[in-house]
PDB file of N, CA and C in Angstrom:
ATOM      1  N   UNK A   1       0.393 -36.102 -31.492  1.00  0.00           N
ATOM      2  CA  UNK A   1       1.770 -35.686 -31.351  1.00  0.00           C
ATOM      3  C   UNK A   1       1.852 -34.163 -31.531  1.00  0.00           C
ATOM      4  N   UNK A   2       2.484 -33.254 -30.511  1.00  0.00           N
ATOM      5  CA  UNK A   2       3.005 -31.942 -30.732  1.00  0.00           C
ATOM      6  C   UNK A   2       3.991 -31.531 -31.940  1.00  0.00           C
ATOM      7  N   UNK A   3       3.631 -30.570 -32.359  1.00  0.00           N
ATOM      8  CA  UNK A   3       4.783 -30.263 -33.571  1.00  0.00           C
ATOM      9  C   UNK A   3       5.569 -29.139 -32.827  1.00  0.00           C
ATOM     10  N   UNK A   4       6.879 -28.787 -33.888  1.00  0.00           N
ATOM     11  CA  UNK A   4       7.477 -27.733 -33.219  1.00  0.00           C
ATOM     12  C   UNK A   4       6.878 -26.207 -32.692  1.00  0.00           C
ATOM     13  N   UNK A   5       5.648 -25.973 -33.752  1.00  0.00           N
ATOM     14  CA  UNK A   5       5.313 -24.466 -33.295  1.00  0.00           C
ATOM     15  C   UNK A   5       4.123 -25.403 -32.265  1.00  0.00           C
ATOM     16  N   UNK A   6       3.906 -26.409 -31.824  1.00  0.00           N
ATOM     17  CA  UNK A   6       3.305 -26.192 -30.206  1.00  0.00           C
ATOM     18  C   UNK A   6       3.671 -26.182 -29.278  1.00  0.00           C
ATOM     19  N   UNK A   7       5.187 -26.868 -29.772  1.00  0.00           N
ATOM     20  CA  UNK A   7       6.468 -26.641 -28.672  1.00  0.00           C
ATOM     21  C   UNK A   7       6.565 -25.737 -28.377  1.00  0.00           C
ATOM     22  N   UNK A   8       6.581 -24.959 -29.204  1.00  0.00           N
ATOM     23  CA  UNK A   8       7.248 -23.195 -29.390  1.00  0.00           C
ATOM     24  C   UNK A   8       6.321 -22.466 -28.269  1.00  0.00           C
ATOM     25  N   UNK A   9       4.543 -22.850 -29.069  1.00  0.00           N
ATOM     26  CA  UNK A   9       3.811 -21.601 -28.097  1.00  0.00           C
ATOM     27  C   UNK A   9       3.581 -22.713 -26.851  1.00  0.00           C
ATOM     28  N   UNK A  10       3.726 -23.994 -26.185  1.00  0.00           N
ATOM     29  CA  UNK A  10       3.826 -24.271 -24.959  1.00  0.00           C
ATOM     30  C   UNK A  10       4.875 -23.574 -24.212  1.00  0.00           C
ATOM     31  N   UNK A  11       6.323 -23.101 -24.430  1.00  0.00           N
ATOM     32  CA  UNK A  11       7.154 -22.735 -24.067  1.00  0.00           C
ATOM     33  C   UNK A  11       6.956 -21.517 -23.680  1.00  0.00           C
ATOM     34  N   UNK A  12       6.281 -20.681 -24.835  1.00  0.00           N
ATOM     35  CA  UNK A  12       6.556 -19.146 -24.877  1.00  0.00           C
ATOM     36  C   UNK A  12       5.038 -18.976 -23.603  1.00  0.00           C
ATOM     37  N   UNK A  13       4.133 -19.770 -23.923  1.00  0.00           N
ATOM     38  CA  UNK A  13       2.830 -19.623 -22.672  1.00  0.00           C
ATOM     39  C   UNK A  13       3.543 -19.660 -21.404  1.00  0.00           C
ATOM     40  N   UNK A  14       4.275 -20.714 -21.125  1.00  0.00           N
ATOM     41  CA  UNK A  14       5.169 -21.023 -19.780  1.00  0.00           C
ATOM     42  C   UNK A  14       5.938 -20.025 -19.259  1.00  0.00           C
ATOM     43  N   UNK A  15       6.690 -19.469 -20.502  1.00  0.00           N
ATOM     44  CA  UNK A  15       7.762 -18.453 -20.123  1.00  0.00           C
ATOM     45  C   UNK A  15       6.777 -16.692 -19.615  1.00  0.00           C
ATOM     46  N   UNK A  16       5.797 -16.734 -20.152  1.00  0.00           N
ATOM     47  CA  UNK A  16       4.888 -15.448 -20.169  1.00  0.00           C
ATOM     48  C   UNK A  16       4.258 -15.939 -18.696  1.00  0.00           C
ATOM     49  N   UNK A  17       3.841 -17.128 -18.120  1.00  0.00           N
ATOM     50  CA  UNK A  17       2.994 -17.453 -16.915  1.00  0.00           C
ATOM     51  C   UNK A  17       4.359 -16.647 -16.260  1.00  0.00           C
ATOM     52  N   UNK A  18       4.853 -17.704 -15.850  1.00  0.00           N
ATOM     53  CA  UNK A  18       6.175 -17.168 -14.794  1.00  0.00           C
ATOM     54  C   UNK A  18       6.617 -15.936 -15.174  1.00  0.00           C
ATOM     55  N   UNK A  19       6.494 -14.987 -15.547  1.00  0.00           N
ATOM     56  CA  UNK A  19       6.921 -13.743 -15.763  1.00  0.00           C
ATOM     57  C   UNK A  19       5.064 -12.939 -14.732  1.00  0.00           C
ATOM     58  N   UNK A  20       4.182 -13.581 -15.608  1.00  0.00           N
ATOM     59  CA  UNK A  20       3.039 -12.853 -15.043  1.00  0.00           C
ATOM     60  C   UNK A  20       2.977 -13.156 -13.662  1.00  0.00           C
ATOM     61  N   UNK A  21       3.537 -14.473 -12.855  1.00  0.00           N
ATOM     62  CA  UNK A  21       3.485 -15.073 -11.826  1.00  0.00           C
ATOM     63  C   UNK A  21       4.240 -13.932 -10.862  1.00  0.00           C
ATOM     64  N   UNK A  22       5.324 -13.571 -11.392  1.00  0.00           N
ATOM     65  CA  UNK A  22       6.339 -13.239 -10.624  1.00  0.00           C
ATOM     66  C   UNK A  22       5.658 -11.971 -10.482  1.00  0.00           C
ATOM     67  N   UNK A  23       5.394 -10.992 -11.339  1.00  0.00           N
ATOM     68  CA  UNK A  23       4.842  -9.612 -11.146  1.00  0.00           C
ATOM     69  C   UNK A  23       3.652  -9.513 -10.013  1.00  0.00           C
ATOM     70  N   UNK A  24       2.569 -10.870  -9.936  1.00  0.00           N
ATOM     71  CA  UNK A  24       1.833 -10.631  -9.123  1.00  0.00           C
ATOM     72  C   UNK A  24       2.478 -11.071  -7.410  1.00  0.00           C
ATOM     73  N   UNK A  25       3.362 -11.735  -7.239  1.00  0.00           N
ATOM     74  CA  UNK A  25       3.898 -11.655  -6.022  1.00  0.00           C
ATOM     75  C   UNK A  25       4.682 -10.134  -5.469  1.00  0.00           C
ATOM     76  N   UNK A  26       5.189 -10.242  -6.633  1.00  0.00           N
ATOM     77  CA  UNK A  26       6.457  -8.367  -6.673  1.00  0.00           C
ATOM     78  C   UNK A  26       5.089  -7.448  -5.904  1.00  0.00           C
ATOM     79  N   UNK A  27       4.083  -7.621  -6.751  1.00  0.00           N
ATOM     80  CA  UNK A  27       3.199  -6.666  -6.561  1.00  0.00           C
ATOM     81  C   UNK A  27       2.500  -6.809  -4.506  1.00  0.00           C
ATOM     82  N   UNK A  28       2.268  -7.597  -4.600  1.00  0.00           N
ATOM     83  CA  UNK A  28       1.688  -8.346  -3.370  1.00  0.00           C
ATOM     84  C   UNK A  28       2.389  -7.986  -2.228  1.00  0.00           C
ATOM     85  N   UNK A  29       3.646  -8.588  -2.412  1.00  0.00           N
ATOM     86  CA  UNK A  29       5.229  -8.262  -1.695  1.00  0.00           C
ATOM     87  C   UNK A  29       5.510  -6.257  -1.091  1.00  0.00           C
ATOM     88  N   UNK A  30       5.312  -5.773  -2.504  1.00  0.00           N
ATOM     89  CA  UNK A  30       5.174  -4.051  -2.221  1.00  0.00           C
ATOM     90  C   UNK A  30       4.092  -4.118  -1.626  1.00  0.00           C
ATOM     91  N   UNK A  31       3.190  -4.059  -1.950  1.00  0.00           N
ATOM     92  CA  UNK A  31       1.642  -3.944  -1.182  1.00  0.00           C
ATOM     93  C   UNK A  31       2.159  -4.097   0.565  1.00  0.00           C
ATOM     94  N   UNK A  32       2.659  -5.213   0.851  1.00  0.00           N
ATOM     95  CA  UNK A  32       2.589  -5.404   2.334  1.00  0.00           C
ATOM     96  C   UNK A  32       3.759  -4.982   3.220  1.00  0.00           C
ATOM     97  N   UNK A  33       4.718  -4.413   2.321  1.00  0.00           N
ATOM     98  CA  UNK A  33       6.419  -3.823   3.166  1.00  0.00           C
ATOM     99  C   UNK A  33       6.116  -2.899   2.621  1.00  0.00           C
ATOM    100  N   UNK A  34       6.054  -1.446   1.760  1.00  0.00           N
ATOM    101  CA  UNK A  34       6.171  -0.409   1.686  1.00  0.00           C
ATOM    102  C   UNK A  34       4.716   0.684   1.338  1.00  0.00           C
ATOM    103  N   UNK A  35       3.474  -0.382   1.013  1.00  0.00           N
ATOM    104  CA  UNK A  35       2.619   1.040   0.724  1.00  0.00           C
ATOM    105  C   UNK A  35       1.280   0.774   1.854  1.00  0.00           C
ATOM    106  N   UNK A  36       1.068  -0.601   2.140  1.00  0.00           N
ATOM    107  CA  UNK A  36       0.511  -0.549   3.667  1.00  0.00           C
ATOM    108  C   UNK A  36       0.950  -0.078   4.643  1.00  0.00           C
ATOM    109  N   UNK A  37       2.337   0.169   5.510  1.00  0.00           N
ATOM    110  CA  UNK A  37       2.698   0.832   6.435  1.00  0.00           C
ATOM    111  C   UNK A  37       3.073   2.460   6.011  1.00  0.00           C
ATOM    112  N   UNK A  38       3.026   2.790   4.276  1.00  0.00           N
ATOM    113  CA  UNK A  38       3.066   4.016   4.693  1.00  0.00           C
ATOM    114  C   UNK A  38       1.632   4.662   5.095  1.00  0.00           C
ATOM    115  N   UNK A  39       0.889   3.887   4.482  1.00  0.00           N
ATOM    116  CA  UNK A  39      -0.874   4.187   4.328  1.00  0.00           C
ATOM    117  C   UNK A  39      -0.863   4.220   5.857  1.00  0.00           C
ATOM    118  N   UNK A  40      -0.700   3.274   6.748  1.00  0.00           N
ATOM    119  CA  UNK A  40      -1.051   3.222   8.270  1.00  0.00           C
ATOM    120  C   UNK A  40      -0.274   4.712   9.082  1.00  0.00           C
ATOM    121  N   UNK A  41       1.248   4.793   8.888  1.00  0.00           N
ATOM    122  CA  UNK A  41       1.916   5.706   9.325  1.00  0.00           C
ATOM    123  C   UNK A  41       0.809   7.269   9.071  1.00  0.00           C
ATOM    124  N   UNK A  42       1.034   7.490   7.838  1.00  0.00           N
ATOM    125  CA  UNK A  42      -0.247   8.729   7.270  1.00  0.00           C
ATOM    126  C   UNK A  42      -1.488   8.541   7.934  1.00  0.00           C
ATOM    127  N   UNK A  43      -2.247   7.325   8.603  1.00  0.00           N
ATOM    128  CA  UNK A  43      -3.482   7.729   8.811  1.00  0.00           C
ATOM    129  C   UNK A  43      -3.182   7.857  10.708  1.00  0.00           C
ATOM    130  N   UNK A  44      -1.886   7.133  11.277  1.00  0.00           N
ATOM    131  CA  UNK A  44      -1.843   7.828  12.526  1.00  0.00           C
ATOM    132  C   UNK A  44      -1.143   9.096  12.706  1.00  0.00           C
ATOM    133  N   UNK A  45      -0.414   9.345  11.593  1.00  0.00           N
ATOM    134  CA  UNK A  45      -0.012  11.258  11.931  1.00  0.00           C
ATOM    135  C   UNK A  45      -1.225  11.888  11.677  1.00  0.00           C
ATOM    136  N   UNK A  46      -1.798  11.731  10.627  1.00  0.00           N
ATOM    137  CA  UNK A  46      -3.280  12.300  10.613  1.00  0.00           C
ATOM    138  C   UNK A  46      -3.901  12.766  12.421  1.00  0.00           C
ATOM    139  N   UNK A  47      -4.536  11.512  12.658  1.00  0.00           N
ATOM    140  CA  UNK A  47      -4.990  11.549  13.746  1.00  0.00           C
ATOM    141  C   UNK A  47      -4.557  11.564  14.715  1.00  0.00           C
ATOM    142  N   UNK A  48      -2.955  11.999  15.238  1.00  0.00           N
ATOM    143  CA  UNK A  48      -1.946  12.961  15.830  1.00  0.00           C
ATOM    144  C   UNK A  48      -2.588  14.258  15.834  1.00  0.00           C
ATOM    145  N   UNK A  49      -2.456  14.528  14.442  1.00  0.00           N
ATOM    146  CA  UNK A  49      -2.960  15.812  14.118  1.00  0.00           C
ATOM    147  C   UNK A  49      -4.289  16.477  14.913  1.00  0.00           C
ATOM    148  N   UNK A  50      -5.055  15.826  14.755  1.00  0.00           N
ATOM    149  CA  UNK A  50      -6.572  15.928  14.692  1.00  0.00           C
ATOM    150  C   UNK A  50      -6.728  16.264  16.331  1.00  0.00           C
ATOM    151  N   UNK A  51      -5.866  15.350  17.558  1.00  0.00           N
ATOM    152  CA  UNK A  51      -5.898  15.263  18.639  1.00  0.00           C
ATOM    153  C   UNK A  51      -5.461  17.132  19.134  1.00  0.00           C
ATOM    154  N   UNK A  52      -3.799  16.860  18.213  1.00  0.00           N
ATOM    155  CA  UNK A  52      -3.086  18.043  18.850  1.00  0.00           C
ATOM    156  C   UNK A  52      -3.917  19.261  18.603  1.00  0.00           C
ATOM    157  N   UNK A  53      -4.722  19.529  17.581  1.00  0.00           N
ATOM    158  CA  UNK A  53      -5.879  20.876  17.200  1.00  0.00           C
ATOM    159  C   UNK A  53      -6.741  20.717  18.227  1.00  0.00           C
ATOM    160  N   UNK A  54      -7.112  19.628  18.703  1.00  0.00           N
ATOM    161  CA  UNK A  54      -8.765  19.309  19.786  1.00  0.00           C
ATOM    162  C   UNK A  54      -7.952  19.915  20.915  1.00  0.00           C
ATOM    163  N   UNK A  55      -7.016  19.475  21.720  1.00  0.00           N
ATOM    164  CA  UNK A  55      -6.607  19.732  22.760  1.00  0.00           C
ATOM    165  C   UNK A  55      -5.985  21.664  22.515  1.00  0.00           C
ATOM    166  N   UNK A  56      -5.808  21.661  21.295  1.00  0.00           N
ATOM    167  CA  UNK A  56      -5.527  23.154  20.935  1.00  0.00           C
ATOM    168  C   UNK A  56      -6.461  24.087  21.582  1.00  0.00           C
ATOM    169  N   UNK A  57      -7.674  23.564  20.586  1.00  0.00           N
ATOM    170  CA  UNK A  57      -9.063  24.137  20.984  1.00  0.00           C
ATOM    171  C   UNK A  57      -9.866  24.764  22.338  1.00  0.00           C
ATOM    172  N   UNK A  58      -8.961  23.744  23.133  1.00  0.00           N
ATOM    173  CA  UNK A  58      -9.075  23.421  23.963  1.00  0.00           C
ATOM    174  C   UNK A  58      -8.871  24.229  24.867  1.00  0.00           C
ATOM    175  N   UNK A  59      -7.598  24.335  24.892  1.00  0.00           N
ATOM    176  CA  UNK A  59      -6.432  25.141  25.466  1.00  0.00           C
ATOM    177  C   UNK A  59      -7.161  26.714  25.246  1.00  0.00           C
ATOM    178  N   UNK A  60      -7.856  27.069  24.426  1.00  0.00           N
ATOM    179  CA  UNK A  60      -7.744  28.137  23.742  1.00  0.00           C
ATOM    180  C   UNK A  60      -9.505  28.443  24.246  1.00  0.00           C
ATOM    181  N   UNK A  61      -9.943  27.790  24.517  1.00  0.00           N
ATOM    182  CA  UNK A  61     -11.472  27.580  25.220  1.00  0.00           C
ATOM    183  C   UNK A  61     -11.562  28.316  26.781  1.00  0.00           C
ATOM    184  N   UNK A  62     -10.392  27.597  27.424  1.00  0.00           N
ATOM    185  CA  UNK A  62     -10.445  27.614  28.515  1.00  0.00           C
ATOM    186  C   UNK A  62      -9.676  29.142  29.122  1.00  0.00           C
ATOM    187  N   UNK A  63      -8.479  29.619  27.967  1.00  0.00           N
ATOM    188  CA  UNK A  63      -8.016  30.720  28.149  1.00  0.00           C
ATOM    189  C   UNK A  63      -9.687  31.995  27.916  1.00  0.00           C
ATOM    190  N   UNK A  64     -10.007  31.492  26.925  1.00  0.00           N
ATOM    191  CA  UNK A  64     -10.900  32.513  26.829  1.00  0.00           C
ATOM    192  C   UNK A  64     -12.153  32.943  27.847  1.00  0.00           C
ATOM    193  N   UNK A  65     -12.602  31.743  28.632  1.00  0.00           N
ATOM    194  CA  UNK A  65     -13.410  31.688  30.007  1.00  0.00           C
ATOM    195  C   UNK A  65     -12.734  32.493  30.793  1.00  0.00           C
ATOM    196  N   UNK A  66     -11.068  31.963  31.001  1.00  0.00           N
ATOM    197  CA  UNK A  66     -10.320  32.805  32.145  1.00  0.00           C
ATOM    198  C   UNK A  66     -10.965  34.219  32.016  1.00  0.00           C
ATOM    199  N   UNK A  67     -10.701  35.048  30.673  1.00  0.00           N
ATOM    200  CA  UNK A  67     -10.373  36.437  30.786  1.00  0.00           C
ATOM    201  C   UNK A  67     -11.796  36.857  30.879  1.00  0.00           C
TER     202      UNK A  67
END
């Protein structure tokens, strides 16, 4: 038979799971709507970047042959 303080810490274990439960979805949840698409957004302006300097280069290659 359970006594009251196993009542107590079955309850308070239960009440601490679902609290820990919930944080790892919260967490999961952010992970996949706000810090994966900013991570993706940042790595294609990046390599925006990277293009618009090459074709810079570029540009700047071909002026210099001209003269």
């Amino acid at each position: 038979m359970v006594t009251q303080t196993g009542w107590l810490y079955l309850g308070a274990g239960t009440l601490l799971f679902f609290f820990w439960a919930y944080g790892l979805v919260s967490f999961a949840l952010d992970l996949k709507h706000k810090i994966l698409p900013g991570v993706k957004g940042w790595l294609a302006e990046r390599r925006e970047q990277k293009q618009e300097e090459e074709k810079e280069r570029e540009r700047e290659e071909r002026k210099q042959q001209l003269y």
